[in-house]
C-alpha atoms as a PDB file:
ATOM      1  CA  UNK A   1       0.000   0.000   0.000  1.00  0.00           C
ATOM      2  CA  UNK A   2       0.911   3.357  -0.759  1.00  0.00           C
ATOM      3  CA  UNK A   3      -0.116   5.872   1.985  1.00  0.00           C
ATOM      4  CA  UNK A   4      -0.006   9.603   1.037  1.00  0.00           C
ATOM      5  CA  UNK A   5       0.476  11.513   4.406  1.00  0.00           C
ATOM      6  CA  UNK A   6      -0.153  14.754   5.125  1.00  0.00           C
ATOM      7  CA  UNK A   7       2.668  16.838   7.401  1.00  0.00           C
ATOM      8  CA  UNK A   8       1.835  19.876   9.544  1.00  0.00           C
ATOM      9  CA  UNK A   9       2.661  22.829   7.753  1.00  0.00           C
ATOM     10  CA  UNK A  10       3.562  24.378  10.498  1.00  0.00           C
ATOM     11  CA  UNK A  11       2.784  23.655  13.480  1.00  0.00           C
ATOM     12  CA  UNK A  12       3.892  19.686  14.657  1.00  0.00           C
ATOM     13  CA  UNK A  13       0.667  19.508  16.493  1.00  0.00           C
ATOM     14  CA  UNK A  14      -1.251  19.815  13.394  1.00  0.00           C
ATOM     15  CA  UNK A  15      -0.784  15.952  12.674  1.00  0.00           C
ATOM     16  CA  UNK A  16      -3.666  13.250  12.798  1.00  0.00           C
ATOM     17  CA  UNK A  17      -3.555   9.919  15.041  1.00  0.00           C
ATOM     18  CA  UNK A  18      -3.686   8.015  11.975  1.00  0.00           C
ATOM     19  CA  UNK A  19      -0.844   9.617  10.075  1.00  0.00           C
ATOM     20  CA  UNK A  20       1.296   8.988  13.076  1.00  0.00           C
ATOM     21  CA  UNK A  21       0.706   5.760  13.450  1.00  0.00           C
ATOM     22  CA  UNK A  22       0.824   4.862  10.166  1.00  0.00           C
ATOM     23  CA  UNK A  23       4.706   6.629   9.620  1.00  0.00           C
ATOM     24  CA  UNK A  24       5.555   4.107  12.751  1.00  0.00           C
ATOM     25  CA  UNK A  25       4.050   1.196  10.565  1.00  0.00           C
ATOM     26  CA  UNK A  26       5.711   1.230   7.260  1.00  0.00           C
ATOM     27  CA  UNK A  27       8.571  -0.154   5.204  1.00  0.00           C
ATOM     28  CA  UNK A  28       9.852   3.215   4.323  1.00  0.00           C
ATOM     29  CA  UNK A  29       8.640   6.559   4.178  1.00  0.00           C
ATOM     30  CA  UNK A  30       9.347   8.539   0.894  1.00  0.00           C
ATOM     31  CA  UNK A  31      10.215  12.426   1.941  1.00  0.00           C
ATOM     32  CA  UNK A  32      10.579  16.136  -0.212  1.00  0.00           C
ATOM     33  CA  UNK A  33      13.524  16.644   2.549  1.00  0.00           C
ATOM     34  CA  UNK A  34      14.308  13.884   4.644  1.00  0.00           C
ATOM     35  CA  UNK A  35      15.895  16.418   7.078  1.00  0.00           C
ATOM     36  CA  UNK A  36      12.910  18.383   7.925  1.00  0.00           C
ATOM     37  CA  UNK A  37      10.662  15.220   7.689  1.00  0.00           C
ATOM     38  CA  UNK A  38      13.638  13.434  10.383  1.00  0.00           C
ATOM     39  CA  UNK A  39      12.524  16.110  12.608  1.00  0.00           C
ATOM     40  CA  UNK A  40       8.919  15.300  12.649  1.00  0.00           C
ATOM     41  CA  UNK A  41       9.721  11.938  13.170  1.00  0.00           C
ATOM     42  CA  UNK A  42      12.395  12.665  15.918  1.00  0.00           C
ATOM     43  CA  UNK A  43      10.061  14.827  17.354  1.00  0.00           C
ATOM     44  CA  UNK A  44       7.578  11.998  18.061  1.00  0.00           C
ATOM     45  CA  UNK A  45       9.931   8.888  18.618  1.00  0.00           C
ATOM     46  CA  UNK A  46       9.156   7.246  14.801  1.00  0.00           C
ATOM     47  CA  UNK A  47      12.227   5.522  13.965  1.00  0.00           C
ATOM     48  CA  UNK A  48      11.496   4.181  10.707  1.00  0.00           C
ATOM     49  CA  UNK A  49      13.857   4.199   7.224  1.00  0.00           C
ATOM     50  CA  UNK A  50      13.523   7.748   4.774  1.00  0.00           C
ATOM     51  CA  UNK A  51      14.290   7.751   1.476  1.00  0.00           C
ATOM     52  CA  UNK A  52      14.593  11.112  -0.453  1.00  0.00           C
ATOM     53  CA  UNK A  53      11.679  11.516  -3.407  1.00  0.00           C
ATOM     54  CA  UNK A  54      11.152  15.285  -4.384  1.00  0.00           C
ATOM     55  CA  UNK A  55      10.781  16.855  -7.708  1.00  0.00           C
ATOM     56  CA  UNK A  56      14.607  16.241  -9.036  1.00  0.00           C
ATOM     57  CA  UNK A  57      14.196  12.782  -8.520  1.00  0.00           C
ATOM     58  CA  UNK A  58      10.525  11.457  -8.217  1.00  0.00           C
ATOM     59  CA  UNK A  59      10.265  10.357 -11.824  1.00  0.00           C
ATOM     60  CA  UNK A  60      13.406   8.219 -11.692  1.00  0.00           C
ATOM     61  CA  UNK A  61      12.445   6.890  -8.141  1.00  0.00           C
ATOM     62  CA  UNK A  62       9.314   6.199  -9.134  1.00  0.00           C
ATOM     63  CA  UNK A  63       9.756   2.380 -10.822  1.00  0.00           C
ATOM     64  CA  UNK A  64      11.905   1.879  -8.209  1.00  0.00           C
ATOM     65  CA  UNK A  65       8.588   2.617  -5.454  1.00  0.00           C
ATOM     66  CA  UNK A  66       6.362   0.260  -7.500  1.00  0.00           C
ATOM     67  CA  UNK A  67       8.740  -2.844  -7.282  1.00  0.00           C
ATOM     68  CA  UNK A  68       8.695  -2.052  -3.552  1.00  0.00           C
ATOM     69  CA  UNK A  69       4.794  -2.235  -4.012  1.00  0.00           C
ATOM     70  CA  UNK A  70       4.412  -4.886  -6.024  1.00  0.00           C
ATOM     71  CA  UNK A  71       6.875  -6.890  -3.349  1.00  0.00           C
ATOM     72  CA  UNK A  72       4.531  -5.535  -0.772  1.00  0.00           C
ATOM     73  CA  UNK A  73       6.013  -3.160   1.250  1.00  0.00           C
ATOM     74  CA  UNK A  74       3.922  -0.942   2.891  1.00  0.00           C
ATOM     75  CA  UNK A  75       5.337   2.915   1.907  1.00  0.00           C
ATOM     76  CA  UNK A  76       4.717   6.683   3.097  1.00  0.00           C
ATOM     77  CA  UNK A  77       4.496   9.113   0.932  1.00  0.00           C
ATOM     78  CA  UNK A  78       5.403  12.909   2.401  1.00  0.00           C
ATOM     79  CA  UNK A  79       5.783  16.302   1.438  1.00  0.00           C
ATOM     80  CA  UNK A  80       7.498  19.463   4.051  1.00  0.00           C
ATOM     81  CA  UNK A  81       4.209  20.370   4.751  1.00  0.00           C
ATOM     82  CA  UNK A  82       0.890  20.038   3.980  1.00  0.00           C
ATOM     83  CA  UNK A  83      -0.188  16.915   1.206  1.00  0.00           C
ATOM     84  CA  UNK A  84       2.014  15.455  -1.430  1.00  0.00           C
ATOM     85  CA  UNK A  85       0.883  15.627  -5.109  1.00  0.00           C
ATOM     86  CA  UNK A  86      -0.876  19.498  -4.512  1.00  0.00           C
ATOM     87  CA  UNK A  87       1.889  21.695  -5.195  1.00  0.00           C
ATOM     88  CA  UNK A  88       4.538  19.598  -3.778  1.00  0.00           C
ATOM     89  CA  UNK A  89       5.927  16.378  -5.354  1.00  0.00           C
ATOM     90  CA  UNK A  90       4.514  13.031  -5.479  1.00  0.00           C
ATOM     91  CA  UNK A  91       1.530  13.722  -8.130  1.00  0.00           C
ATOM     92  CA  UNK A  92       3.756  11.626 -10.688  1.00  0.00           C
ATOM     93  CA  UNK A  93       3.662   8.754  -8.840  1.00  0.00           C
ATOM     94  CA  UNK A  94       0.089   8.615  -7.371  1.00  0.00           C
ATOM     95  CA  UNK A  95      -0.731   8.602 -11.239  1.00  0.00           C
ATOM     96  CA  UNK A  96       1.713   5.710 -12.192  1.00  0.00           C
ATOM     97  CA  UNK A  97       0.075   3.915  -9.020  1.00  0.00           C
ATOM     98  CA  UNK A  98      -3.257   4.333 -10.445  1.00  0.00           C
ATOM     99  CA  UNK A  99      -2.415   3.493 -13.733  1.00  0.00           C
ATOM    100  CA  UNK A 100      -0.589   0.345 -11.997  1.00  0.00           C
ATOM    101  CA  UNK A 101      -4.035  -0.380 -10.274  1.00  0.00           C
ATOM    102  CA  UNK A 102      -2.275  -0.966  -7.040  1.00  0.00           C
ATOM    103  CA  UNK A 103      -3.388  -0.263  -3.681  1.00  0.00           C
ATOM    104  CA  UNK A 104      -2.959   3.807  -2.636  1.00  0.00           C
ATOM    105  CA  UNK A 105      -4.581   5.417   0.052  1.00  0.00           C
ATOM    106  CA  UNK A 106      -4.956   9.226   0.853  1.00  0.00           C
ATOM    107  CA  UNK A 107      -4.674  10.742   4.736  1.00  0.00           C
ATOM    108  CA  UNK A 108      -6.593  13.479   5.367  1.00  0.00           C
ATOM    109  CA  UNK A 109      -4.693  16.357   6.771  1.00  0.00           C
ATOM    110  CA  UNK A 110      -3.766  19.782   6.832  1.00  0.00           C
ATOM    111  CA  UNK A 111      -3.930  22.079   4.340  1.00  0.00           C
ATOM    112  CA  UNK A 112      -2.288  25.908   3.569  1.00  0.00           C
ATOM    113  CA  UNK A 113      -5.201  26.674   0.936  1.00  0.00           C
ATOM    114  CA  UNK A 114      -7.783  26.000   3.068  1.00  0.00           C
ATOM    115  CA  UNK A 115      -6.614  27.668   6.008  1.00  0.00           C
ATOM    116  CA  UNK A 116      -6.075  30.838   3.562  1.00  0.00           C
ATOM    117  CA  UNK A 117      -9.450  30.658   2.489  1.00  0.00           C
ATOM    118  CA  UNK A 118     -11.176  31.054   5.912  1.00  0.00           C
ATOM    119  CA  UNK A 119      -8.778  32.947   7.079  1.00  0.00           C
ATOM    120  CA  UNK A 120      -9.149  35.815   4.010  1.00  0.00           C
ATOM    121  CA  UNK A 121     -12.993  36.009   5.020  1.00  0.00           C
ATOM    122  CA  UNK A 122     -14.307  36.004   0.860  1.00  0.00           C
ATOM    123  CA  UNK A 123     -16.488  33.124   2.139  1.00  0.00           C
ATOM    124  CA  UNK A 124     -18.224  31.649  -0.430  1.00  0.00           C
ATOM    125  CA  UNK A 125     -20.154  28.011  -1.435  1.00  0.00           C
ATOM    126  CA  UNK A 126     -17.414  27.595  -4.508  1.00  0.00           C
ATOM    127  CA  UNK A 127     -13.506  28.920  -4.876  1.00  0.00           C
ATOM    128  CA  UNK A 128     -10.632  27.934  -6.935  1.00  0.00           C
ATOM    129  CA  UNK A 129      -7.645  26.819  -6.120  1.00  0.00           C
ATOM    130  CA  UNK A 130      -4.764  27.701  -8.411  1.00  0.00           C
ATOM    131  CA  UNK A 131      -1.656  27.123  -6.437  1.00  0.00           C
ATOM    132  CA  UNK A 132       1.341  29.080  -7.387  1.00  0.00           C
ATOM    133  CA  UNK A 133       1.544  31.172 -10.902  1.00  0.00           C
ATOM    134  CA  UNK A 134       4.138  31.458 -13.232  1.00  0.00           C
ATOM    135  CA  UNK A 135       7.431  33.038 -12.318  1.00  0.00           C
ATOM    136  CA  UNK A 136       7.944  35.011 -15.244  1.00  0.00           C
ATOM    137  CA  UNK A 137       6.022  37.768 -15.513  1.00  0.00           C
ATOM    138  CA  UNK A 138       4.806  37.642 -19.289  1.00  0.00           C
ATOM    139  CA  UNK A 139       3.378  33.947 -18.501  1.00  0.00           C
ATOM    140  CA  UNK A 140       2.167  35.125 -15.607  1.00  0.00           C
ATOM    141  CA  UNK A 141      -0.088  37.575 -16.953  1.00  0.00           C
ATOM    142  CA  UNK A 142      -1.704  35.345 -19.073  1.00  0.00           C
ATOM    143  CA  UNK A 143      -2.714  33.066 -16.227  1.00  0.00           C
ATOM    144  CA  UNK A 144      -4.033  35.902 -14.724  1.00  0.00           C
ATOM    145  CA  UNK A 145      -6.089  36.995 -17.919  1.00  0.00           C
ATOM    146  CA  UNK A 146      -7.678  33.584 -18.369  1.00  0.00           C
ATOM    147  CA  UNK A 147      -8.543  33.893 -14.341  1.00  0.00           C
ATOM    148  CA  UNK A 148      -9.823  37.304 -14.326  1.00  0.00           C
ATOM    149  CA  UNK A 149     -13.425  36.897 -15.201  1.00  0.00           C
ATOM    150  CA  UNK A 150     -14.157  33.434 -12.605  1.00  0.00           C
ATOM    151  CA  UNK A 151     -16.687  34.507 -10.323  1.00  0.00           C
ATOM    152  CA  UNK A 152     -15.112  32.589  -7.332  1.00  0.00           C
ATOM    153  CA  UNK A 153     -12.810  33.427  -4.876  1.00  0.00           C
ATOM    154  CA  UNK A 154      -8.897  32.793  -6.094  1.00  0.00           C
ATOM    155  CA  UNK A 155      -6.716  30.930  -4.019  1.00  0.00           C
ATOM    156  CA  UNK A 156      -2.683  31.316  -5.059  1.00  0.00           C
ATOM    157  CA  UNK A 157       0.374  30.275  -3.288  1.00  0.00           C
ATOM    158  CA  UNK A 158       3.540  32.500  -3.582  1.00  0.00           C
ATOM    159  CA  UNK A 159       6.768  32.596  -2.284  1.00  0.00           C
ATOM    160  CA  UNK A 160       8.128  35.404  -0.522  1.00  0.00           C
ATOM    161  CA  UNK A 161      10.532  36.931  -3.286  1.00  0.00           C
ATOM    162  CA  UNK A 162       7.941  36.736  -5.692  1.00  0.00           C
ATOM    163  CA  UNK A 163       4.697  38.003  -3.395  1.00  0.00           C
ATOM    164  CA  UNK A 164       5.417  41.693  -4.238  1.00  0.00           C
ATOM    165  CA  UNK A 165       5.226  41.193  -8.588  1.00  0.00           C
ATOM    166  CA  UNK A 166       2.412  38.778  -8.325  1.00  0.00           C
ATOM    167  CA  UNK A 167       0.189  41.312  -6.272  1.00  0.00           C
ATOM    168  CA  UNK A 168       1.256  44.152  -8.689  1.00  0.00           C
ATOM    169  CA  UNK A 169      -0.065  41.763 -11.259  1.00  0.00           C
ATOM    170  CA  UNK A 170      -3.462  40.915 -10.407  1.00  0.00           C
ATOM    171  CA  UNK A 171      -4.022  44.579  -9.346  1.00  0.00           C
ATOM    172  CA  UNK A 172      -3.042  45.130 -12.947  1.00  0.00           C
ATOM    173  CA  UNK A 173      -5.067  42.305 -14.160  1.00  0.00           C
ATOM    174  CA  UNK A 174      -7.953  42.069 -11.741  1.00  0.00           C
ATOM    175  CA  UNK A 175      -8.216  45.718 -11.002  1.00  0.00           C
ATOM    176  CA  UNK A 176      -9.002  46.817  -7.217  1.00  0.00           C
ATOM    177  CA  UNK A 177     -10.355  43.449  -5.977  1.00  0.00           C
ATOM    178  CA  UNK A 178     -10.519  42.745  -2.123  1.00  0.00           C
ATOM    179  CA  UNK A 179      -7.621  39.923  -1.137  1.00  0.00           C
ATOM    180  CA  UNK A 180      -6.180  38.716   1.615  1.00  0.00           C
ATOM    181  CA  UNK A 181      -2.523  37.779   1.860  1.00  0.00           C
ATOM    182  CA  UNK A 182      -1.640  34.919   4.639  1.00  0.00           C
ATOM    183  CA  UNK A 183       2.030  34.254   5.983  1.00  0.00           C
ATOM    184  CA  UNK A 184       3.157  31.330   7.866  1.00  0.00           C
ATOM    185  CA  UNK A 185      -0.076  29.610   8.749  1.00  0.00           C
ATOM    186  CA  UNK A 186       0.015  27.753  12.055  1.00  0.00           C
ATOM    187  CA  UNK A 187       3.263  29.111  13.087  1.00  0.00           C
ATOM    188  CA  UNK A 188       4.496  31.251  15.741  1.00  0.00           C
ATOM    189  CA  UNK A 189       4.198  34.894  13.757  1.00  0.00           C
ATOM    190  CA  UNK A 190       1.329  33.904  11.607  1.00  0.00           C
ATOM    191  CA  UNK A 191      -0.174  37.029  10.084  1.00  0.00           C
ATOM    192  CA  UNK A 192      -3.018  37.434   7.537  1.00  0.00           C
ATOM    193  CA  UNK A 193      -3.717  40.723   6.355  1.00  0.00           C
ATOM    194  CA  UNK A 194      -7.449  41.583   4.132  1.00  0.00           C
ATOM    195  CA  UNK A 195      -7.931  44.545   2.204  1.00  0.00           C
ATOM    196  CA  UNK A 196      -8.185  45.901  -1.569  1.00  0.00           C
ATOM    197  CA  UNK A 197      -4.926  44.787  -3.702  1.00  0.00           C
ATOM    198  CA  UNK A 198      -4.076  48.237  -4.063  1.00  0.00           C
ATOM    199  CA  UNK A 199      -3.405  48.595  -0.507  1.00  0.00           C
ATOM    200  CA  UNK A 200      -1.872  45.447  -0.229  1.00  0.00           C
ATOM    201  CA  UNK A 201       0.735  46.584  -3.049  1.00  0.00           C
ATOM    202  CA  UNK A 202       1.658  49.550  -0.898  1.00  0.00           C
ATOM    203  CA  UNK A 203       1.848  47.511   2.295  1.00  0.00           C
ATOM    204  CA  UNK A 204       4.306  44.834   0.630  1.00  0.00           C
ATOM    205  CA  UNK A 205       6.275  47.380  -0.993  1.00  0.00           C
ATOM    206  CA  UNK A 206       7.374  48.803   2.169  1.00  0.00           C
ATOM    207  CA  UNK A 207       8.039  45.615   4.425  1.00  0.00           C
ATOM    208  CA  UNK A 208       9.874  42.859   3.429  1.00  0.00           C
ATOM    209  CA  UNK A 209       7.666  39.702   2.336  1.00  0.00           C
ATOM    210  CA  UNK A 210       9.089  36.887   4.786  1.00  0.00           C
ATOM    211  CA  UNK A 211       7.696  33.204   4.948  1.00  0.00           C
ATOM    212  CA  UNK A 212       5.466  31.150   2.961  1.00  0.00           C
ATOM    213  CA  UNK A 213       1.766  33.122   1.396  1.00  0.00           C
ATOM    214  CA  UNK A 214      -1.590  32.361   0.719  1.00  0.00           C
ATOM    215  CA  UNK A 215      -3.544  34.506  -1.226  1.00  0.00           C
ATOM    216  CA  UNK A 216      -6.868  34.623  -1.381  1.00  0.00           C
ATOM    217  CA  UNK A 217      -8.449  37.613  -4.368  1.00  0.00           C
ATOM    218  CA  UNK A 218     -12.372  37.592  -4.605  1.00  0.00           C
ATOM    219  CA  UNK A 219     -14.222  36.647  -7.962  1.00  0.00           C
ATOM    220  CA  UNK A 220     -14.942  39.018 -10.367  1.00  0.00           C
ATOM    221  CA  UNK A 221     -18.704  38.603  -9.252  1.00  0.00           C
ATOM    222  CA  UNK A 222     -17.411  40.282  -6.739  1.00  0.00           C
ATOM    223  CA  UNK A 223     -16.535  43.447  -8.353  1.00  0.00           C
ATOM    224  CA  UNK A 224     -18.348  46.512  -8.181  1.00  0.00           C
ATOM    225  CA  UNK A 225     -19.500  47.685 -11.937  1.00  0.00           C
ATOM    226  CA  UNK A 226     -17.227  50.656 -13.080  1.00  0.00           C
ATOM    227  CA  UNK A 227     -18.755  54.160 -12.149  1.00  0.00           C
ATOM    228  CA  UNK A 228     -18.116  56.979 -14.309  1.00  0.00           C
ATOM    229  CA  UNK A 229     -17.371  60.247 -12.892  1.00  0.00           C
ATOM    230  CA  UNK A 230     -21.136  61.644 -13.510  1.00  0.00           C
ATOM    231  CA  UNK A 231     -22.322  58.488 -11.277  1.00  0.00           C
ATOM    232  CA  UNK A 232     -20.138  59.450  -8.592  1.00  0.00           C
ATOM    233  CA  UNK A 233     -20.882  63.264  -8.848  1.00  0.00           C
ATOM    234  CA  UNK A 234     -24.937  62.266  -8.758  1.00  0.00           C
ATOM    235  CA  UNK A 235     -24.383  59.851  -5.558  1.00  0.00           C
ATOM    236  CA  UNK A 236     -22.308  62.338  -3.738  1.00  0.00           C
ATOM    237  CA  UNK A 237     -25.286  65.025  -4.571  1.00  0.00           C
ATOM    238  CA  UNK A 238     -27.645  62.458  -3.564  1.00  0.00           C
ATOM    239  CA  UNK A 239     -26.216  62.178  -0.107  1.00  0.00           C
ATOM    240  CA  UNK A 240     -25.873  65.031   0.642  1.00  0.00           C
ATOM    241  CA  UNK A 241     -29.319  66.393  -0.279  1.00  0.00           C
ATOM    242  CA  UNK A 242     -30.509  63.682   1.940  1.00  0.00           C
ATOM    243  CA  UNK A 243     -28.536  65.778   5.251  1.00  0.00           C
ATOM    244  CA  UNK A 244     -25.294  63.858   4.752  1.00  0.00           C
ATOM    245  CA  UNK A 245     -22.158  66.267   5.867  1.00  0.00           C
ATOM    246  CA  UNK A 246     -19.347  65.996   2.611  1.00  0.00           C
ATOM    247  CA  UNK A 247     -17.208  64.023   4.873  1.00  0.00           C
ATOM    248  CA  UNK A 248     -19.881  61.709   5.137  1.00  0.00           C
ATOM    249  CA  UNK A 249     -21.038  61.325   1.727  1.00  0.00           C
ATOM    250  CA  UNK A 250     -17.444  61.027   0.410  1.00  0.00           C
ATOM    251  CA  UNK A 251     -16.570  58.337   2.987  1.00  0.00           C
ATOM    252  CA  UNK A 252     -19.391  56.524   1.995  1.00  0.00           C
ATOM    253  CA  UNK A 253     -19.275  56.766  -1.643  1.00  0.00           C
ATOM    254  CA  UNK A 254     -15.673  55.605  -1.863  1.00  0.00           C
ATOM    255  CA  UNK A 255     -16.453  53.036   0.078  1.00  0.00           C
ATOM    256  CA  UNK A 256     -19.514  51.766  -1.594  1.00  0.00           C
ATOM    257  CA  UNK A 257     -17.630  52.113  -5.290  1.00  0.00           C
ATOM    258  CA  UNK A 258     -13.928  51.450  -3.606  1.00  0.00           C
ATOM    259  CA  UNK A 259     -12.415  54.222  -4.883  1.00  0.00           C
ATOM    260  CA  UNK A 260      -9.842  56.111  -3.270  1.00  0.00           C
ATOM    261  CA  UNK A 261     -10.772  58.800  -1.038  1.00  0.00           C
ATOM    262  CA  UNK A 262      -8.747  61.914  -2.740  1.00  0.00           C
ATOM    263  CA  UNK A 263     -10.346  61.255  -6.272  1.00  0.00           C
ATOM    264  CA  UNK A 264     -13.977  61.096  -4.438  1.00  0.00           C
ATOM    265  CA  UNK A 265     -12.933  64.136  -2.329  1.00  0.00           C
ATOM    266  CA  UNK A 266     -11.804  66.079  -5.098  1.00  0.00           C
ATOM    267  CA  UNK A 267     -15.309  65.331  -6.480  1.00  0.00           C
ATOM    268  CA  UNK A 268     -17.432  66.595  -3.738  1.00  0.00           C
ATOM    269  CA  UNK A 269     -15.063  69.962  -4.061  1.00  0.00           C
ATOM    270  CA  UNK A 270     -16.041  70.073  -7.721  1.00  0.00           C
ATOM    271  CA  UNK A 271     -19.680  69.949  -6.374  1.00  0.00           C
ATOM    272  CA  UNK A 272     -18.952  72.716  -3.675  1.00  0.00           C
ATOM    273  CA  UNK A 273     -17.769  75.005  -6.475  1.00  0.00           C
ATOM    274  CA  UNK A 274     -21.229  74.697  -8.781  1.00  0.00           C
ATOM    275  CA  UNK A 275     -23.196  75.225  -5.885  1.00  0.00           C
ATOM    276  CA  UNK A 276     -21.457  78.291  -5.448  1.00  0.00           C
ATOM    277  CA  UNK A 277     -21.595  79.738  -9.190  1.00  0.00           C
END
């Protein structure tokens, strides 16, 4: 049997009874870096033989894991953190399992999307999960562009030297969605911060992305409808016919359309002035 067993991705708490006591019952457990999976295991007294199997190596391993199979050995399949196969290695060889028709069985156990997800508050029945983009930027935007108009919430991985492009990139893309970016789920200075990309651009640009992200942008469903500046003008007047003070009205317009605050300010001014001719 071929287990597939999810790690904590943080956290070494985050592990299920089952997971742990099938690493102590295996052959041999198959790792992305058998010296951060050695410290799980040394960290709960499972003394059992690792092999390395990450993405330099997996398809060359892999006929090599289905002898062992077919010989019946019982084998673990592991990633650093989180599930093998979803952005991590090991998808090769659950398919060449499959397609062997021998036995596999998949853990249940943590997961960095997920956690993301809830955490970003853009709740919703349906999302995707996309995983991590392209790393250079021309293929990147055209992920983005065949993305832009889902209607579900987006759920990307990033790495930290990348986080600050990618969210320039779907603010490009995307335009002014709300997001949420996630850092080092489960872990001691786990941080999520929510808010419109264009906000998180400026944030990101001034401290340094550290640890592993999540990010979470809302569907284009999502998206107000583009307001032209005689909209704005006639909601603003609206308001404030109604006994709203200019403060008011322009707090609440920008907020209702998301537009900045200046442009809507500089609006309401514009308003001021005709009133006065």
């Amino acid at each position: 049997m071929l287990y597939v067993c999810p790690t904590p991705i943080g956290n070494l708490e985050d592990i299920t009874l089952r997971v742990l006591r099938v690493l102590q019952e295996v052959d041999l457990i198959l790792a992305e870096d058998t010296r951060r999976t050695g410290q799980l295991l040394h960290h709960y007294q499972i003394p059992r033989p690792v092999e390395s199997f990450h993405e330099h190596n997996e398809k060359d391993k892999t006929a090599r894991v289905l002898e062992k199979l077919r010989q019946g050995q019982d084998i673990a399949l592991v990633c650093d953190a989180g599930t093998p196969g979803i952005s991590d290695p090991g998808a090769f060889l659950l398919h060449a399992v499959i397609e062997e028709g021998l036995p596999l069985e998949v853990l249940p156990g943590a997961n960095a999307a997920l956690l993301g997800f809830l955490q970003s508050g853009l709740l919703c029945p349906r999302f995707v999960f996309y995983g991590f983009l392209a790393s250079r930027r021309p293929e990147r935007l055209r992920e983005l562009e065949q993305l832009s108009a889902l209607p579900y919430p987006i759920i990307f991985y990033e790495a930290p030297h990348r986080l600050q492009a990618m969210l320039a990139d779907l603010l490009a893309v995307f335009g002014d969605r709300r997001a949420s970016v996630s850092r080092e789920l489960t872990k001691h200075f786990e941080e999520t911060r929510r808010g419109p990309l264009s906000e998180l651009v400026a944030y990101f640009s001034e401290s340094k992305p550290r640890g592993e992200f999540v990010v979470t942008v809302a569907g284009a469903e999502e998206v107000k409808e583009e307001k032209s500046e005689d909209d704005i003008l006639r909601a603003l007047q609206e308001l404030m016919a109604g006994g709203l003070s200019r403060k008011s009205a322009v707090s609440q317009v920008s907020e209702e359309y998301r537009l900045p605050r200046n442009y809507v300010y500089g609006l309401a001014l514009r308003l001021k002035r005709q009133d006065q001719d």
